[in-house]
Protein backbone atom coordinates (compact mmCIF):
# COMPACT_ATOMS: atom_id res chain seq x y z
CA UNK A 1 13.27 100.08 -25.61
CA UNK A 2 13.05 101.46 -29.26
CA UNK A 3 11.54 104.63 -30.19
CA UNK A 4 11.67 107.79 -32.32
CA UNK A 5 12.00 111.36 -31.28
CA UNK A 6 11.06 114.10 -33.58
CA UNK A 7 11.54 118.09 -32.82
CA UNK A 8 10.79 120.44 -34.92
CA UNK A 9 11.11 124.49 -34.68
CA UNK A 10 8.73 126.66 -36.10
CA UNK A 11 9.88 130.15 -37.23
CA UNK A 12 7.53 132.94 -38.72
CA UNK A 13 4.43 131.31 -38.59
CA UNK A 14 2.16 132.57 -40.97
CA UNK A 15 -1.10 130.85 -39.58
CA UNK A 16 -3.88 132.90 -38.10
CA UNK A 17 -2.91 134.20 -34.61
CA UNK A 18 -5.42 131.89 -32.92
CA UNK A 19 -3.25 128.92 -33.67
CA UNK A 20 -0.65 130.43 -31.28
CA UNK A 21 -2.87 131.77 -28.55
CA UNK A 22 -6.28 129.85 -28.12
CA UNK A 23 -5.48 126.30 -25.88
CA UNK A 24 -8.80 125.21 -26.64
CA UNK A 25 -8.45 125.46 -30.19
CA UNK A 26 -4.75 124.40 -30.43
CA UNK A 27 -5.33 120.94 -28.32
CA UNK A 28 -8.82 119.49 -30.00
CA UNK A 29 -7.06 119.90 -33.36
CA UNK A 30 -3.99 118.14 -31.52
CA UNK A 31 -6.06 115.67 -30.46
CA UNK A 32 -7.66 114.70 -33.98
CA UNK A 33 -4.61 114.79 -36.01
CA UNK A 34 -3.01 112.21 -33.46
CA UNK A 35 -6.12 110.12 -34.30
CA UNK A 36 -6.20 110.89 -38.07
CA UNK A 37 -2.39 109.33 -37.71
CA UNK A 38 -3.85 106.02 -35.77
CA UNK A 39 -2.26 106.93 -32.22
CA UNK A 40 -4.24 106.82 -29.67
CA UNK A 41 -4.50 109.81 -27.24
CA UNK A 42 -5.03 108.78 -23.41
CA UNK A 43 -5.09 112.35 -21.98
CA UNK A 44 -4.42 115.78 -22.81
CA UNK A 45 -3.67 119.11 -20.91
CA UNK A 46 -3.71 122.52 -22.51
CA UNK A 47 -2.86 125.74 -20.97
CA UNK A 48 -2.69 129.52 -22.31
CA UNK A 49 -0.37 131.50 -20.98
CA UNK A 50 -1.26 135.08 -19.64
CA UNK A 51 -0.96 138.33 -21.51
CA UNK A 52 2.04 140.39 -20.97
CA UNK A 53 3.52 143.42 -22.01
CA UNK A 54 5.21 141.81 -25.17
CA UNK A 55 0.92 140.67 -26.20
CA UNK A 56 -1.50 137.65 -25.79
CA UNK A 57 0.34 134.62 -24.32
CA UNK A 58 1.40 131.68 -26.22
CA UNK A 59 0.28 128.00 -25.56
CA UNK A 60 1.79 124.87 -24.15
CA UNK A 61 -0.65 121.87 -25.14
CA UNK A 62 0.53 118.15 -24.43
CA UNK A 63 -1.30 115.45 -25.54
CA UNK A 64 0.19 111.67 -24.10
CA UNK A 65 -0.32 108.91 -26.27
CA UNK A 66 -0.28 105.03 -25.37
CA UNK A 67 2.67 105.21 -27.54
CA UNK A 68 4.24 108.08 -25.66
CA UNK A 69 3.48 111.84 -26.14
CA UNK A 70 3.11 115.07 -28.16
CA UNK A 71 4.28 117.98 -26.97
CA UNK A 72 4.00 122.17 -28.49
CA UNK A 73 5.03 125.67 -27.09
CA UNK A 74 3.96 128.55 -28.95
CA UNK A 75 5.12 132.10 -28.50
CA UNK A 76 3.13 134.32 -30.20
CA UNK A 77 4.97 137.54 -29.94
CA UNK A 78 7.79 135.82 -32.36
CA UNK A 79 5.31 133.82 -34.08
CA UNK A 80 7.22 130.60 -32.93
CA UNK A 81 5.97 126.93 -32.28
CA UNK A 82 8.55 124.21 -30.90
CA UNK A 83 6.89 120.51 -31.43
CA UNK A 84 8.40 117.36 -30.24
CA UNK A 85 6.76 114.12 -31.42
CA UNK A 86 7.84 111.10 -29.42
CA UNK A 87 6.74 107.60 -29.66
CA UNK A 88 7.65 104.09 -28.72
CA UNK A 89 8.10 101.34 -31.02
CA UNK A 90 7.26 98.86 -28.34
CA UNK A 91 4.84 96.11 -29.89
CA UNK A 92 5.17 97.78 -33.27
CA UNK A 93 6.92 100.44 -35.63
CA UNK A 94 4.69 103.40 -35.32
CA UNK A 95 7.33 105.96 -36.73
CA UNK A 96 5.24 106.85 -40.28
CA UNK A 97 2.81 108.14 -37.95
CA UNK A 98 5.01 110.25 -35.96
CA UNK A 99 6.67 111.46 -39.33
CA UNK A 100 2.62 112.08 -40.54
CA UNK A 101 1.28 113.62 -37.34
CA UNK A 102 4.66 115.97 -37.45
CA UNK A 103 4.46 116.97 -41.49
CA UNK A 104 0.54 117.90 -40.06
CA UNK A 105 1.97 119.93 -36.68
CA UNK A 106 4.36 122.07 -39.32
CA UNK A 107 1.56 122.26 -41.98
CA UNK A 108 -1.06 123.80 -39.65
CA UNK A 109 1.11 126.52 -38.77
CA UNK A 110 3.26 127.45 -42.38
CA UNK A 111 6.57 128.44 -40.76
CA UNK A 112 8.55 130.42 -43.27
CA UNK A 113 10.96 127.93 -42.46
CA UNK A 114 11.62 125.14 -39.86
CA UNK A 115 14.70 123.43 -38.27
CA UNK A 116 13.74 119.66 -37.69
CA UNK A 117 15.44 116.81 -36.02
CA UNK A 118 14.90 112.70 -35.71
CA UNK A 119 16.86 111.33 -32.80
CA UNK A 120 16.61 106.73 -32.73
CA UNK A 121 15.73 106.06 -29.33
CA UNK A 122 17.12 102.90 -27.39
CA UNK A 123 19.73 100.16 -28.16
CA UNK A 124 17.43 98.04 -31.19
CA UNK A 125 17.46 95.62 -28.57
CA UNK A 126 13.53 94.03 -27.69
């Protein structure tokens, strides 16, 4: 197995607040910037979180992809997103596309800054 594990944390987000709060919203943009990388989505689940005393809830939306999944937390009441991008490289490299579909995650919600991470998945082996 090969593959390519990005993270990224989102700090300060300076996006509008529905970004961090609205499922709906959050996941069919997920879903067409994983297409407007070429991956292909093969299911999706988005859920908002309830309202507490700290404001509106933040978001967990997970998209899985036939090259392996997407995955972002939001909580609104820092203004924080974490994003992990994740795919195989079973068949073929499809790393530019999670480095694309991840530069899109952190550009649709401007962090004042971000702490990112690549991790190489696997032994090289095929």
């Amino acid at each position: 197995m090969q593959g390519l594990h990005l993270t990224a944390d989102l700090y300060q987000c300076r996006c509008d607040a529905a970004w961090l709060t609205d499922a709906r919203q959050l996941g069919d943009w997920c879903v067409q910037a994983v297409r407007g990388v070429g991956l292909d989505a093969v299911n999706q689940l988005f859920h908002t979180f309830p309202r507490t005393d700290q404001g509106a809830g933040g978001v967990t939306a997970a998209v899985l992809l036939a090259e392996s999944h997407v995955c972002l937390h939001t909580w609104p009441e820092q203004r924080a997103v974490t994003v992990d991008v994740y795919v195989c490289n079973f068949g073929e490299d499809h790393s530019a596309k999670a480095r694309s579909l991840m530069d899109a995650l952190v550009h649709r919600f401007q962090p004042e800054w971000t702490e990112q991470r690549s991790l190489d998945r696997g032994d090289g082996e095929t």
